[in-house]
N, C-alpha and C. Protein backbone atom coordinates (compact mmCIF):
# COMPACT_ATOMS: atom_id res chain seq x y z
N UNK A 1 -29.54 -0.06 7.36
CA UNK A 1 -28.97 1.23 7.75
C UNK A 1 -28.84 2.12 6.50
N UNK A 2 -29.49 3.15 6.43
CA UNK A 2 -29.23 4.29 5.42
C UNK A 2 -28.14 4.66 5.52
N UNK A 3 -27.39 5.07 4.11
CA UNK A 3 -26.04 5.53 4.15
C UNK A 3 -25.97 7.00 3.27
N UNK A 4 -25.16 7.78 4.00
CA UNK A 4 -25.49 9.05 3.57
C UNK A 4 -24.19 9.25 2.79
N UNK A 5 -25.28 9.92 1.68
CA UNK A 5 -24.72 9.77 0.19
C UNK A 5 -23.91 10.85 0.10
N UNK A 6 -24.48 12.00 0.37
CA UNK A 6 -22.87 13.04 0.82
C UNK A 6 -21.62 12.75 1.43
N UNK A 7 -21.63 11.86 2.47
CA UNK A 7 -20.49 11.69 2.52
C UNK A 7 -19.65 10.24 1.94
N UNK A 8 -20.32 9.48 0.92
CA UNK A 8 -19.92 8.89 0.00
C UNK A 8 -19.03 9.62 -0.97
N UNK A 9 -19.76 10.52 -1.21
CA UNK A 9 -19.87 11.57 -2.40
C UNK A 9 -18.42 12.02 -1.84
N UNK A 10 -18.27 12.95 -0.98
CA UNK A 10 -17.09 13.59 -0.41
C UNK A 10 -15.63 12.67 -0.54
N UNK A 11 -15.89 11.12 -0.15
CA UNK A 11 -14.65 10.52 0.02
C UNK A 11 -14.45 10.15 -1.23
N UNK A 12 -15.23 10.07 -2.59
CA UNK A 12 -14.83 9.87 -3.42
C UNK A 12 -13.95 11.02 -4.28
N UNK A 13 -14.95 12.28 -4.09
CA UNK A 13 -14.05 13.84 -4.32
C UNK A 13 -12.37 13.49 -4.10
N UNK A 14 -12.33 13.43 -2.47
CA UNK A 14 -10.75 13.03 -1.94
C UNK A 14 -10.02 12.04 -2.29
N UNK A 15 -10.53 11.04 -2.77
CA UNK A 15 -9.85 9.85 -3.25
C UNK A 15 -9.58 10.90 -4.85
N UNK A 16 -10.56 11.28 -5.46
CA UNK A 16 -9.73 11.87 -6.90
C UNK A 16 -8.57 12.92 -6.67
N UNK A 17 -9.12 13.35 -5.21
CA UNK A 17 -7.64 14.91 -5.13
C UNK A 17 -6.94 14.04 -5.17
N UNK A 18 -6.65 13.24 -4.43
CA UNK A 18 -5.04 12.52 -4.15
C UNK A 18 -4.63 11.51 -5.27
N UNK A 19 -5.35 10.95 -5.84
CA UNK A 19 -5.11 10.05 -7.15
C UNK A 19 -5.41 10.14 -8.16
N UNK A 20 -5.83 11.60 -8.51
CA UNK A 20 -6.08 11.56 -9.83
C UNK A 20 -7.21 11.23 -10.78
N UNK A 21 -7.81 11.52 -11.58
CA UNK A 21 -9.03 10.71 -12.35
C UNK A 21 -8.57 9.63 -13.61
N UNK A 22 -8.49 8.39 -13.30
CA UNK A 22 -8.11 7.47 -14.05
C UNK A 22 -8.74 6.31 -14.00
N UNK A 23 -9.16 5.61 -15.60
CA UNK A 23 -10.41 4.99 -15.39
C UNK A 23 -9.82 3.63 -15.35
N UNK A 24 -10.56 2.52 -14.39
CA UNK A 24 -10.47 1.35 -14.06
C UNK A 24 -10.91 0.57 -15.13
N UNK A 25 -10.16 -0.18 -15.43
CA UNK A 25 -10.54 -1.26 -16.37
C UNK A 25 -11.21 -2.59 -15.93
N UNK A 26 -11.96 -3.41 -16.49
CA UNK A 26 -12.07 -4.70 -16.21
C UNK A 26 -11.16 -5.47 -15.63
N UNK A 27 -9.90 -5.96 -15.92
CA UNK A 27 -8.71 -6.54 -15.26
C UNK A 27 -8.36 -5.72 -14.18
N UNK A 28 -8.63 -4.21 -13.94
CA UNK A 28 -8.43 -3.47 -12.41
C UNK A 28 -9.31 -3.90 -11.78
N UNK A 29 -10.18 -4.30 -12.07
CA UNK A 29 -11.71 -4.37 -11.40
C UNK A 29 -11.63 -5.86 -10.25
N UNK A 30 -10.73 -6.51 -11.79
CA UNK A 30 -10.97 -7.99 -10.79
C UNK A 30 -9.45 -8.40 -9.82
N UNK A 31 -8.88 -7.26 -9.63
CA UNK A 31 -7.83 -7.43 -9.21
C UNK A 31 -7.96 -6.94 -7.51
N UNK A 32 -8.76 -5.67 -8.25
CA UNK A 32 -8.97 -5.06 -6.64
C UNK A 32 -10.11 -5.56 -5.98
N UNK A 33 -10.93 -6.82 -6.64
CA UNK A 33 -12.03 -7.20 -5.94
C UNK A 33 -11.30 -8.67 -5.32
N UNK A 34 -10.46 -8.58 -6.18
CA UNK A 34 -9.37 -10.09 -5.16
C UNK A 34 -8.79 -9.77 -4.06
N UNK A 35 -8.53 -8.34 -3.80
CA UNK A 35 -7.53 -8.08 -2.57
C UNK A 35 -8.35 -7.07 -1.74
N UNK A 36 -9.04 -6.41 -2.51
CA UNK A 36 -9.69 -5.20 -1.45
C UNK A 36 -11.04 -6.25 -1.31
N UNK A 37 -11.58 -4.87 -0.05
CA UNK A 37 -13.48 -5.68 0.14
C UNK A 37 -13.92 -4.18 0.26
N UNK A 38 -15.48 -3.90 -0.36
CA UNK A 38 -15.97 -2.79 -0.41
C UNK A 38 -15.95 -1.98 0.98
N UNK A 39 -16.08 -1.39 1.49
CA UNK A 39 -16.36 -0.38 2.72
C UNK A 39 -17.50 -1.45 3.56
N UNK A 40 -18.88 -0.88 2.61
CA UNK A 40 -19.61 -1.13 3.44
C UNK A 40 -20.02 -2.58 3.96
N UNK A 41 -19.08 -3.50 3.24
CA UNK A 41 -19.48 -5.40 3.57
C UNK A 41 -18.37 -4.92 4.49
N UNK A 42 -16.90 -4.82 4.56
CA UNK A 42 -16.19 -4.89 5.52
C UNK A 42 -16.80 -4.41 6.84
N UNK A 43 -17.60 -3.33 7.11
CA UNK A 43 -18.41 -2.45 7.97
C UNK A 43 -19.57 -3.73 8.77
N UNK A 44 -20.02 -3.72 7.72
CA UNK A 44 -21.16 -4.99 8.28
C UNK A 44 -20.70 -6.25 8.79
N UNK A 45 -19.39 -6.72 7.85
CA UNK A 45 -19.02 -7.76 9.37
C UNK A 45 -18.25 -7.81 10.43
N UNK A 46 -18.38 -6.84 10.26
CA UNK A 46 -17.69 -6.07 12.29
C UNK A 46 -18.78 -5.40 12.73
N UNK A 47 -19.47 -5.24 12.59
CA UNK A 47 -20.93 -4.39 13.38
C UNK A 47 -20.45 -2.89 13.16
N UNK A 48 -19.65 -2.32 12.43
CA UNK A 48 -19.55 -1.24 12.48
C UNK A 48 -20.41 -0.32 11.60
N UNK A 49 -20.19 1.51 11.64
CA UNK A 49 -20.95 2.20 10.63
C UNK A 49 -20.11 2.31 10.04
N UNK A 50 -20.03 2.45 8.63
CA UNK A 50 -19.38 3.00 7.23
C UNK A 50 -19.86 4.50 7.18
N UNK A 51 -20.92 5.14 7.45
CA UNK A 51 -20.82 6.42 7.60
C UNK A 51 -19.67 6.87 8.74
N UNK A 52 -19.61 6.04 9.56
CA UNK A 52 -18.77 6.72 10.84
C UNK A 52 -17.19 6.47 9.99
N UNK A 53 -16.94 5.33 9.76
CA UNK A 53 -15.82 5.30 9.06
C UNK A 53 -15.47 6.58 8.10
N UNK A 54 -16.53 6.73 7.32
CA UNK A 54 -16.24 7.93 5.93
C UNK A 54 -15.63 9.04 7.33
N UNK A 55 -16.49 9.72 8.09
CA UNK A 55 -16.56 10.58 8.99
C UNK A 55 -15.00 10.57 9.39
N UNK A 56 -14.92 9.43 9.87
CA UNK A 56 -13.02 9.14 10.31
C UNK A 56 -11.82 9.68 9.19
N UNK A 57 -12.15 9.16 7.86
CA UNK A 57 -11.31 9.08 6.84
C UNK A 57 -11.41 11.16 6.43
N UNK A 58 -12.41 11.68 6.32
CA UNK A 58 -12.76 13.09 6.27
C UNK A 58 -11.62 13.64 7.31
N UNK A 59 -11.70 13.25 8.41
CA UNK A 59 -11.04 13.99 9.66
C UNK A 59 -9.75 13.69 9.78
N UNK A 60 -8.99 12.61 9.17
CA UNK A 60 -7.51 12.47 9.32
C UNK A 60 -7.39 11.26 9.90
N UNK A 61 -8.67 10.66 10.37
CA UNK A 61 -8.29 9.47 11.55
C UNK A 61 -8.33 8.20 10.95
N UNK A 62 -8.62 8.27 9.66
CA UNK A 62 -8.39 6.50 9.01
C UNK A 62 -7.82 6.95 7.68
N UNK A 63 -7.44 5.96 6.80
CA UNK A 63 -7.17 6.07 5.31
C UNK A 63 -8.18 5.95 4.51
N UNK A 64 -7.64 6.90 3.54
CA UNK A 64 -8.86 6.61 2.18
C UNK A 64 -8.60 5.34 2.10
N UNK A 65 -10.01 5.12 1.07
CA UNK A 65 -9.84 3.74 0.49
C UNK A 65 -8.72 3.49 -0.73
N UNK A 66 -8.40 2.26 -1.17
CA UNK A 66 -7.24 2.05 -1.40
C UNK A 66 -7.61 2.21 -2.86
N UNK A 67 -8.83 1.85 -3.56
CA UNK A 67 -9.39 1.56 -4.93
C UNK A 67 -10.79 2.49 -4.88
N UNK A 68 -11.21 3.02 -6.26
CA UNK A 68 -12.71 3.63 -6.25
C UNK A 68 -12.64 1.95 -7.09
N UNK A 69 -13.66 1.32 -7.11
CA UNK A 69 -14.00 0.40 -8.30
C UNK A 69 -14.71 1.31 -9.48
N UNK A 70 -14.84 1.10 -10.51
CA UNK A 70 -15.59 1.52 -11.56
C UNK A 70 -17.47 1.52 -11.56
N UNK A 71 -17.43 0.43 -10.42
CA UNK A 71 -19.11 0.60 -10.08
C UNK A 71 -19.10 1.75 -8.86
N UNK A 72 -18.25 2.00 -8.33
CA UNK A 72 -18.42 3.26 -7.70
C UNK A 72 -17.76 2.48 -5.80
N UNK A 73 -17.96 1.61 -5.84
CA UNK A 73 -17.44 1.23 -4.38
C UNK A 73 -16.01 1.63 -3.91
N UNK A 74 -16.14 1.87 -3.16
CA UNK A 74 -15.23 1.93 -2.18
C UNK A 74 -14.19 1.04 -1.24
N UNK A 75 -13.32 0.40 -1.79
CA UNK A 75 -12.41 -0.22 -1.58
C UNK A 75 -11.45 -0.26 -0.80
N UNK A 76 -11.71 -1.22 0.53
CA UNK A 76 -10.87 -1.04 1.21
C UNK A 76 -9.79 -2.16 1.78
N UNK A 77 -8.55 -2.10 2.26
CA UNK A 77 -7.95 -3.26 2.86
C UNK A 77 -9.06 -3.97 4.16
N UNK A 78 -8.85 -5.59 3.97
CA UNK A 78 -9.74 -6.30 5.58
C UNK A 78 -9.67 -5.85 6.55
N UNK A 79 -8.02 -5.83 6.64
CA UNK A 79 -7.65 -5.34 8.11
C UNK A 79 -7.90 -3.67 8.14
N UNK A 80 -8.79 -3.21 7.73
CA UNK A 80 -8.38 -1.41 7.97
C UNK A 80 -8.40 -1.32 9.07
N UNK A 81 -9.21 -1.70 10.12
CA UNK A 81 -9.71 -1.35 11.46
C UNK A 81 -8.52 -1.89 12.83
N UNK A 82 -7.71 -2.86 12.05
CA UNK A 82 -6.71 -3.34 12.54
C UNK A 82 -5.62 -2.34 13.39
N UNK A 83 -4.83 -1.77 12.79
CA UNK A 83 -4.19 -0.45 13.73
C UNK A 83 -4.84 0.29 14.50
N UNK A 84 -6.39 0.71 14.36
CA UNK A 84 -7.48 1.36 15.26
C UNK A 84 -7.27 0.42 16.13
N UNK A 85 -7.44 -0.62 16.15
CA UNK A 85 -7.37 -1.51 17.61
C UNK A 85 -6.39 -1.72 18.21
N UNK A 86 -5.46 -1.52 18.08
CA UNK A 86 -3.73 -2.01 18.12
C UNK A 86 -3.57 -0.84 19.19
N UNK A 87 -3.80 0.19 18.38
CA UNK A 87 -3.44 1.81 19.18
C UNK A 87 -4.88 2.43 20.02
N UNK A 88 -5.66 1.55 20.26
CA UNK A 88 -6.75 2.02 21.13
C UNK A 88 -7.54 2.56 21.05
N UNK A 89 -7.86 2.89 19.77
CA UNK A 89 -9.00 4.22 19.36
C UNK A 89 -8.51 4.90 18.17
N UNK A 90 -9.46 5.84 17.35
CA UNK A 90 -8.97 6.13 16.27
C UNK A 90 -8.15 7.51 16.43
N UNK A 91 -8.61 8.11 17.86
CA UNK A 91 -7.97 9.31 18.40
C UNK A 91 -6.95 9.14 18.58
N UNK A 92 -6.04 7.85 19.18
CA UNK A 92 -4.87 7.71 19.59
C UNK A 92 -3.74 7.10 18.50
N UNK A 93 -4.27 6.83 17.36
CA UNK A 93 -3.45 6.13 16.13
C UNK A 93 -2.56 6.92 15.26
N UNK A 94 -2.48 7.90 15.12
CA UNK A 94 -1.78 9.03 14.60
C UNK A 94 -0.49 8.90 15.85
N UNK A 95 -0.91 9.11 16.44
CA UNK A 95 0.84 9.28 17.64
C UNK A 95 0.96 7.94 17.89
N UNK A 96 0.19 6.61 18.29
CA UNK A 96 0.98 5.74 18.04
C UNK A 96 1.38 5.25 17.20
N UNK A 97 1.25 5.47 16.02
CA UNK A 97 1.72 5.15 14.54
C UNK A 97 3.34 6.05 14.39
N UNK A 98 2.79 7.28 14.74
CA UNK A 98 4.38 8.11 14.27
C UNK A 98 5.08 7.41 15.75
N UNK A 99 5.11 7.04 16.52
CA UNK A 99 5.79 6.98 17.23
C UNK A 99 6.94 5.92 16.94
N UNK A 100 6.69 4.73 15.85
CA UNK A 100 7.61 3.37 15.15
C UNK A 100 8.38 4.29 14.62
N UNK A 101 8.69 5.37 14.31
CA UNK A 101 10.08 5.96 13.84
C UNK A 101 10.49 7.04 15.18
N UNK A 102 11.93 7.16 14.90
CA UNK A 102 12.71 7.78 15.85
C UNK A 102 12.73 9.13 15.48
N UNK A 103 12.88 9.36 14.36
CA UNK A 103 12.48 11.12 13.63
C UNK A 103 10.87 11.26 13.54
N UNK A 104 10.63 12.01 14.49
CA UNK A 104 9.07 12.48 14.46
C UNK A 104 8.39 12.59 13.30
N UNK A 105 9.77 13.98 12.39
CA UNK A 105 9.21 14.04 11.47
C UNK A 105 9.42 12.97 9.95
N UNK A 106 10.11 12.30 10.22
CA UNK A 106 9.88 11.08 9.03
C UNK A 106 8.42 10.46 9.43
N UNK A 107 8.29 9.86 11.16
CA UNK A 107 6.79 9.66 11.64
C UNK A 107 5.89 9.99 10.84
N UNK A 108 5.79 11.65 10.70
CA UNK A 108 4.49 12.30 10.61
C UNK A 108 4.57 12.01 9.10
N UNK A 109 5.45 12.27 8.12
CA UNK A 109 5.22 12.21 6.90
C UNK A 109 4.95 10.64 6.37
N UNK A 110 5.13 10.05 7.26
CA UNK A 110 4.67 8.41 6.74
C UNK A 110 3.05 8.42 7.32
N UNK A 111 2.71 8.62 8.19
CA UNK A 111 1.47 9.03 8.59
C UNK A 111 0.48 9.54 7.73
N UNK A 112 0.86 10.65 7.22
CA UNK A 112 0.13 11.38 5.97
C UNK A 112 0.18 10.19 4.77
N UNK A 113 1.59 9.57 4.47
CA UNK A 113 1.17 8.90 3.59
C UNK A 113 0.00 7.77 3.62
N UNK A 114 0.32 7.18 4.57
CA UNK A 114 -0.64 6.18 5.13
C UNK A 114 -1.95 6.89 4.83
N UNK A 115 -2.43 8.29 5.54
CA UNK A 115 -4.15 8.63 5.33
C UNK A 115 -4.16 8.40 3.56
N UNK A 116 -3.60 8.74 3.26
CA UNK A 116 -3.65 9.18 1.50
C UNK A 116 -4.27 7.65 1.08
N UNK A 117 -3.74 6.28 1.62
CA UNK A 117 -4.63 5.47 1.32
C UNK A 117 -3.88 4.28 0.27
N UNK A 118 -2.80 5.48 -0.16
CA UNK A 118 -1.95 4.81 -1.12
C UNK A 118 -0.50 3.83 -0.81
N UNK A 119 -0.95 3.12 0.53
CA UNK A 119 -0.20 1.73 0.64
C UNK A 119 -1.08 0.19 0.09
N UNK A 120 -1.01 0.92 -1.00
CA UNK A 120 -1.50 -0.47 -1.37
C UNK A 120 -0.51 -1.57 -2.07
N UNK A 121 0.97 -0.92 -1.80
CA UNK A 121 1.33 -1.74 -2.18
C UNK A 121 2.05 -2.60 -0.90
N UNK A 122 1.68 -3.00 -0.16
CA UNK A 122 1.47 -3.99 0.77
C UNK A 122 0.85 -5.13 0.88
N UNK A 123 0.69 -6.32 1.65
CA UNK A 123 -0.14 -7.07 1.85
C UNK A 123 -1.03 -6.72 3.25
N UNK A 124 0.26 -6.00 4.11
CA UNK A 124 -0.59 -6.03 5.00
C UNK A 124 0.23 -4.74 5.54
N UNK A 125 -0.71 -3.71 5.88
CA UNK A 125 0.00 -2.31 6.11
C UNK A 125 0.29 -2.03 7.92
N UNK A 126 1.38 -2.01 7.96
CA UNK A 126 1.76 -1.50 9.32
C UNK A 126 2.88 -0.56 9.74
N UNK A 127 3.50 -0.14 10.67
CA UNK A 127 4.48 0.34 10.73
C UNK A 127 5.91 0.06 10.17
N UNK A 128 5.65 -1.44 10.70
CA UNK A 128 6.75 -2.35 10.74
C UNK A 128 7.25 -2.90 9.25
N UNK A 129 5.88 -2.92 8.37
CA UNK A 129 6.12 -3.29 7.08
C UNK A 129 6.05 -2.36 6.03
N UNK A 130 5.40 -0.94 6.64
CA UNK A 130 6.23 0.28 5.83
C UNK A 130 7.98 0.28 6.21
N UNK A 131 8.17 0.75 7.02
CA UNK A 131 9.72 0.45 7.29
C UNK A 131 10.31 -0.55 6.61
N UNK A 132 10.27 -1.89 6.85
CA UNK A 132 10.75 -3.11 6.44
C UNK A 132 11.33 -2.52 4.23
N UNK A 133 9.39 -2.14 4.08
CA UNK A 133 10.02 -2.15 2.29
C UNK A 133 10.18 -0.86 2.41
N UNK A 134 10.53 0.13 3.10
CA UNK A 134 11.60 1.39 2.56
C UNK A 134 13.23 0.93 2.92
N UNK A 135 13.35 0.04 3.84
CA UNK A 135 15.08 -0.51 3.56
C UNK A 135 14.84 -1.53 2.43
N UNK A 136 14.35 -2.28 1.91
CA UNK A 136 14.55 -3.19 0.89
C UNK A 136 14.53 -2.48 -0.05
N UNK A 137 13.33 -1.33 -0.21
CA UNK A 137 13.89 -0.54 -1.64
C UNK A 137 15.46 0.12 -2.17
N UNK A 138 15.17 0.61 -0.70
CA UNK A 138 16.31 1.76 -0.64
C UNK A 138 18.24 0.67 -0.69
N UNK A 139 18.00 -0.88 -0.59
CA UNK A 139 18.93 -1.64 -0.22
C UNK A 139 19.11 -2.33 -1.81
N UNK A 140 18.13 -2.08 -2.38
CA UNK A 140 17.69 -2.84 -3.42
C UNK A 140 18.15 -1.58 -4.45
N UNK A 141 18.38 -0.91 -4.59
CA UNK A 141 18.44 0.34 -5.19
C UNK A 141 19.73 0.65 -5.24
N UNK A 142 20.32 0.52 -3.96
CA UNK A 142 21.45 0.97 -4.20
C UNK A 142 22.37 -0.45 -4.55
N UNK A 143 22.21 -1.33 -4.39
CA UNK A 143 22.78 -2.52 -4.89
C UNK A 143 22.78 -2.74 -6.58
N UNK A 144 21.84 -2.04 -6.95
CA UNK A 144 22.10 -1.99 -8.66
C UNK A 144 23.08 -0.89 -9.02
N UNK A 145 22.56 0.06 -8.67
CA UNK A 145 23.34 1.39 -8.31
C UNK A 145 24.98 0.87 -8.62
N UNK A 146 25.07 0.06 -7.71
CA UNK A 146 26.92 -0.43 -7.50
C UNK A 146 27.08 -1.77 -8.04
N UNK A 147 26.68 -2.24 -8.83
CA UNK A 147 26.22 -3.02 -9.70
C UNK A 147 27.98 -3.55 -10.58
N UNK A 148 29.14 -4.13 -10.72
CA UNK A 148 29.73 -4.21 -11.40
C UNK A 148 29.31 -5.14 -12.69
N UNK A 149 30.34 -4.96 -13.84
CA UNK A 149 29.81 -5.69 -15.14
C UNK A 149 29.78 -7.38 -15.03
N UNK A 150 30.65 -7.85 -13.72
CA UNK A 150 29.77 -8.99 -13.84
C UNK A 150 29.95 -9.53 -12.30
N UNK A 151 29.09 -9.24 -11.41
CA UNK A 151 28.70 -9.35 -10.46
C UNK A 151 29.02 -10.94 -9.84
N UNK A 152 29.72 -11.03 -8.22
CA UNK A 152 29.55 -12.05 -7.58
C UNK A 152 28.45 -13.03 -7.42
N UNK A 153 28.81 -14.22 -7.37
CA UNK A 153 27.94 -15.25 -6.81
C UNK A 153 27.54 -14.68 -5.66
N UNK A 154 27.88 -14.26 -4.86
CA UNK A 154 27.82 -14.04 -3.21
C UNK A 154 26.68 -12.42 -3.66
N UNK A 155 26.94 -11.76 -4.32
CA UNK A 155 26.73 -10.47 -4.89
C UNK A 155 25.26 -10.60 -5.16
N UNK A 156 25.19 -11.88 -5.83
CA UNK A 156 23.98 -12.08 -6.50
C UNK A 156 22.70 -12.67 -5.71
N UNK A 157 23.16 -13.52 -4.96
CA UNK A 157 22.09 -14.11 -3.63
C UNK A 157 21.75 -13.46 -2.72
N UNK A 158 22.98 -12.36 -2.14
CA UNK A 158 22.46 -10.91 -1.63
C UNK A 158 21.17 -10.18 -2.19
N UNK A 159 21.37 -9.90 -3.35
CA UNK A 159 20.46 -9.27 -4.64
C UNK A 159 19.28 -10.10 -4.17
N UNK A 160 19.02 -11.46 -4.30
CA UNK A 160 18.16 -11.63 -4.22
C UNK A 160 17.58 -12.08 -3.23
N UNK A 161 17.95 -12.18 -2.20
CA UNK A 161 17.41 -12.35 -0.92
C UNK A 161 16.48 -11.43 -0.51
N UNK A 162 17.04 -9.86 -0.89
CA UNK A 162 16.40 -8.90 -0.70
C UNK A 162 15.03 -8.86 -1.66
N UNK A 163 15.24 -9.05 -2.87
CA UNK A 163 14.01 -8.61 -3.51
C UNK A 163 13.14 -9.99 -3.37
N UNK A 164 13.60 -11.25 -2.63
CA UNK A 164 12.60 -12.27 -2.32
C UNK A 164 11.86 -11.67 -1.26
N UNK A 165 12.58 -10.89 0.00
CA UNK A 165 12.07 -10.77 0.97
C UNK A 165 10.76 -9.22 0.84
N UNK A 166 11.15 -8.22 -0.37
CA UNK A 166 10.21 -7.18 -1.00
C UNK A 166 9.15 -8.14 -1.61
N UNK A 167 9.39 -9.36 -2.42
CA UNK A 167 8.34 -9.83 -3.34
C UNK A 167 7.19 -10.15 -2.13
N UNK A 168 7.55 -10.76 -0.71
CA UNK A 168 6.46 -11.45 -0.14
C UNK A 168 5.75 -10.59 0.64
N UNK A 169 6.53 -9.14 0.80
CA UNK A 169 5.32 -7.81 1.30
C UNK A 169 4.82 -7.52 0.30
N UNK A 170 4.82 -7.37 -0.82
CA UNK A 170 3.65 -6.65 -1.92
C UNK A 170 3.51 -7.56 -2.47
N UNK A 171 1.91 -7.16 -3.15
CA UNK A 171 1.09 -7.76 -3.84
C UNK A 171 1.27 -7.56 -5.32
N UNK A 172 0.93 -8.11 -6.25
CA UNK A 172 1.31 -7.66 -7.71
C UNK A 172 1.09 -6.39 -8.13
N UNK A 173 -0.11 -5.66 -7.98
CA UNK A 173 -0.19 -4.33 -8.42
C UNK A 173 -0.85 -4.11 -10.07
N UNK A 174 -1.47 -3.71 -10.47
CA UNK A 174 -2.66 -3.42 -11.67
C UNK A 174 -1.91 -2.05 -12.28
N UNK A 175 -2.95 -2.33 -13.39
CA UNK A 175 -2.30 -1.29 -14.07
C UNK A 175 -2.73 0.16 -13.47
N UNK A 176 -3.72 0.07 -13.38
CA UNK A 176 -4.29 1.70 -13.10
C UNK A 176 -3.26 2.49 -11.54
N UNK A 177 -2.56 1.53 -10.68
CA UNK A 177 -1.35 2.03 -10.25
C UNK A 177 -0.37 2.59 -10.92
N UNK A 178 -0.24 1.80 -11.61
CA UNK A 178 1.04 3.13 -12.61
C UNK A 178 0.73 4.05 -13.26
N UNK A 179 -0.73 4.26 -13.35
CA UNK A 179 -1.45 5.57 -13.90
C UNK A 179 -1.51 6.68 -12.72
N UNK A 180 -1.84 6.31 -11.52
CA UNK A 180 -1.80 7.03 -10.45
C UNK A 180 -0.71 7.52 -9.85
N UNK A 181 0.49 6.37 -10.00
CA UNK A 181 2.04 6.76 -9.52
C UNK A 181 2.65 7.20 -10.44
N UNK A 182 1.88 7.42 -11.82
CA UNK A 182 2.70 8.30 -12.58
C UNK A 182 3.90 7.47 -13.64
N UNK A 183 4.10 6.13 -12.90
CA UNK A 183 5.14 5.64 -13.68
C UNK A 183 5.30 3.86 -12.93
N UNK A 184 6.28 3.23 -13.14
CA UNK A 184 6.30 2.22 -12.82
C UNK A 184 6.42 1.90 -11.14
N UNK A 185 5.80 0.94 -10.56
CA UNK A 185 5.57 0.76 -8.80
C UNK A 185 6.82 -0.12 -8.47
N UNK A 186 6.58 0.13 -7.41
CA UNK A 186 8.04 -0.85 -6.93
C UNK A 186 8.43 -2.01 -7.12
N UNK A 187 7.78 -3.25 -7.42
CA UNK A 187 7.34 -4.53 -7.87
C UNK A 187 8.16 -4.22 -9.28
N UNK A 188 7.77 -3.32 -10.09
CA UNK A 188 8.02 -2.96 -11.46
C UNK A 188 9.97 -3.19 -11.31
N UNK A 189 10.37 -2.07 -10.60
CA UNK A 189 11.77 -1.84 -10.09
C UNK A 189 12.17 -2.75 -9.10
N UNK A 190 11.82 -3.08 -8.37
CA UNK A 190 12.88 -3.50 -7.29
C UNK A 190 12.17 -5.22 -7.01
N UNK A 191 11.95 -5.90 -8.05
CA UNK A 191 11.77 -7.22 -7.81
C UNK A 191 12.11 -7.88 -9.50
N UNK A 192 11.12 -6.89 -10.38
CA UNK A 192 11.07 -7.67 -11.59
C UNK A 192 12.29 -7.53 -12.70
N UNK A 193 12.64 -6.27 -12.55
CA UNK A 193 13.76 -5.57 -13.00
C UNK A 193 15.05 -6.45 -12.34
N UNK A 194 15.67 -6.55 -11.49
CA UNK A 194 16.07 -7.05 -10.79
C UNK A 194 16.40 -8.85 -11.21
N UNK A 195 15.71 -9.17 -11.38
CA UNK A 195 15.18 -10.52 -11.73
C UNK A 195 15.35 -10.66 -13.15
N UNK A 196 15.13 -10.05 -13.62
CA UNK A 196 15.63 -10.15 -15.19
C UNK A 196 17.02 -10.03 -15.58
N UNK A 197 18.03 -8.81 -14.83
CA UNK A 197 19.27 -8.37 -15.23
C UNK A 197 20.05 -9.81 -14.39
N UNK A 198 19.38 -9.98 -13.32
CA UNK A 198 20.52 -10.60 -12.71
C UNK A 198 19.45 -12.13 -12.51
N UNK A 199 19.13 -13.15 -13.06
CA UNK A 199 18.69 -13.83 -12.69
C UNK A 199 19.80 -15.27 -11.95
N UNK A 200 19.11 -15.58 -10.73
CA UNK A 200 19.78 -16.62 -9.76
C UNK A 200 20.69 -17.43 -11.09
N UNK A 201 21.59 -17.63 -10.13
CA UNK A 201 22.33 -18.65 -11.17
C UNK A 201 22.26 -20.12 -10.88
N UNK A 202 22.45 -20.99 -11.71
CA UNK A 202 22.38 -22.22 -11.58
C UNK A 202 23.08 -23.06 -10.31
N UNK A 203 22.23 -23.81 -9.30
CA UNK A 203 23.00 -24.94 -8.12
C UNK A 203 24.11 -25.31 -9.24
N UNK A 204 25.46 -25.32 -8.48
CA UNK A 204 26.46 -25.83 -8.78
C UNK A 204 26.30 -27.66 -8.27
N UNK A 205 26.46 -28.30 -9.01
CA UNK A 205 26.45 -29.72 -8.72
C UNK A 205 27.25 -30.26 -8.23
């Protein structure tokens, strides 16, 4: 199948509007070839087109890819096609997606985030597990926040229950993410940080 190079060309344009031009290193390279799979192998073992996909991602109806690699591929999560099936079509995934929140408009603006491409810090992107790590951040955040100088036993297993239960939705995360987010990712804050100030304390015997 010929693949048309314009609209290669195009989704890569959009992947730089939204992230910036920042160059992948070798250690990015082999990070995102551990977790992402290019476009067009993911495409081929579902019988699908990767032009039709680009076509989708152009129009609002799928996410960019999550990584450019440095050889130029296009990087995407396994499951991308996964919520397309869930919600019935790629026409109908936008309203059943905003529909997992009760404020439309929190919906729609998680939606947009989602096209942008930039949940990669997930293992596995859904409604349920965007939600899930915006209360663990936001629980995790404010628990340092109120943080006294020397914190409960009870205080502390709280603490970390939460950032055990953030560590097993995201994936480690590369450097060229904190080039794109501008600064340190959530993993950075709300697991490792975390883990250092307050590390578990010793089984009492």
């Amino acid at each position: 199948m010929t693949t048309d190079r314009t609209l290669v060309r195009r989704i890569s344009e959009r992947f730089r509007e939204v992230n910036g031009d920042h160059p992948m290193t070798a250690a990015d390279d082999t990070y995102v070839t551990g977790q992402f799979v290019p476009l067009e192998t993911l495409c081929e073992g579902e019988s699908r087109d990767a032009d039709e996909a680009r076509r989708l991602m152009l129009d609002g109806l799928l996410p960019l890819p999550g990584y450019l690699r440095s050889d130029g591929a296009q990087m995407v999560p396994r499951d991308l096609f996964g919520l397309v099936a869930e919600a019935g079509g790629p026409e109908r995934l936008a309203a059943w997606f905003i529909a997992h929140w009760e404020d439309p408009a929190e919906g729609a603006a998680e939606w947009e985030a989602y096209l942008s491409g930039q949940y990669v810090c997930l293992h596995t992107v859904t409604p349920a597990t965007i939600r899930r790590k915006s209360e663990l951040t936001a629980e995790i955040a404010a628990a340092l926040a109120a943080a006294g100088p020397d914190p409960s036993p009870e205080w502390r297993a709280a603490l970390h229950a939460r950032v055990d239960a953030l560590d097993a939705l995201e994936p480690a995360f590369t450097e060229y993410d904190r080039l794109r987010f501008g600064g340190p990712t959530s993993r950075d804050t709300c697991v490792d940080v975390p883990r250092a100030l307050y590390p578990p304390l010793p089984d009492t015997p």
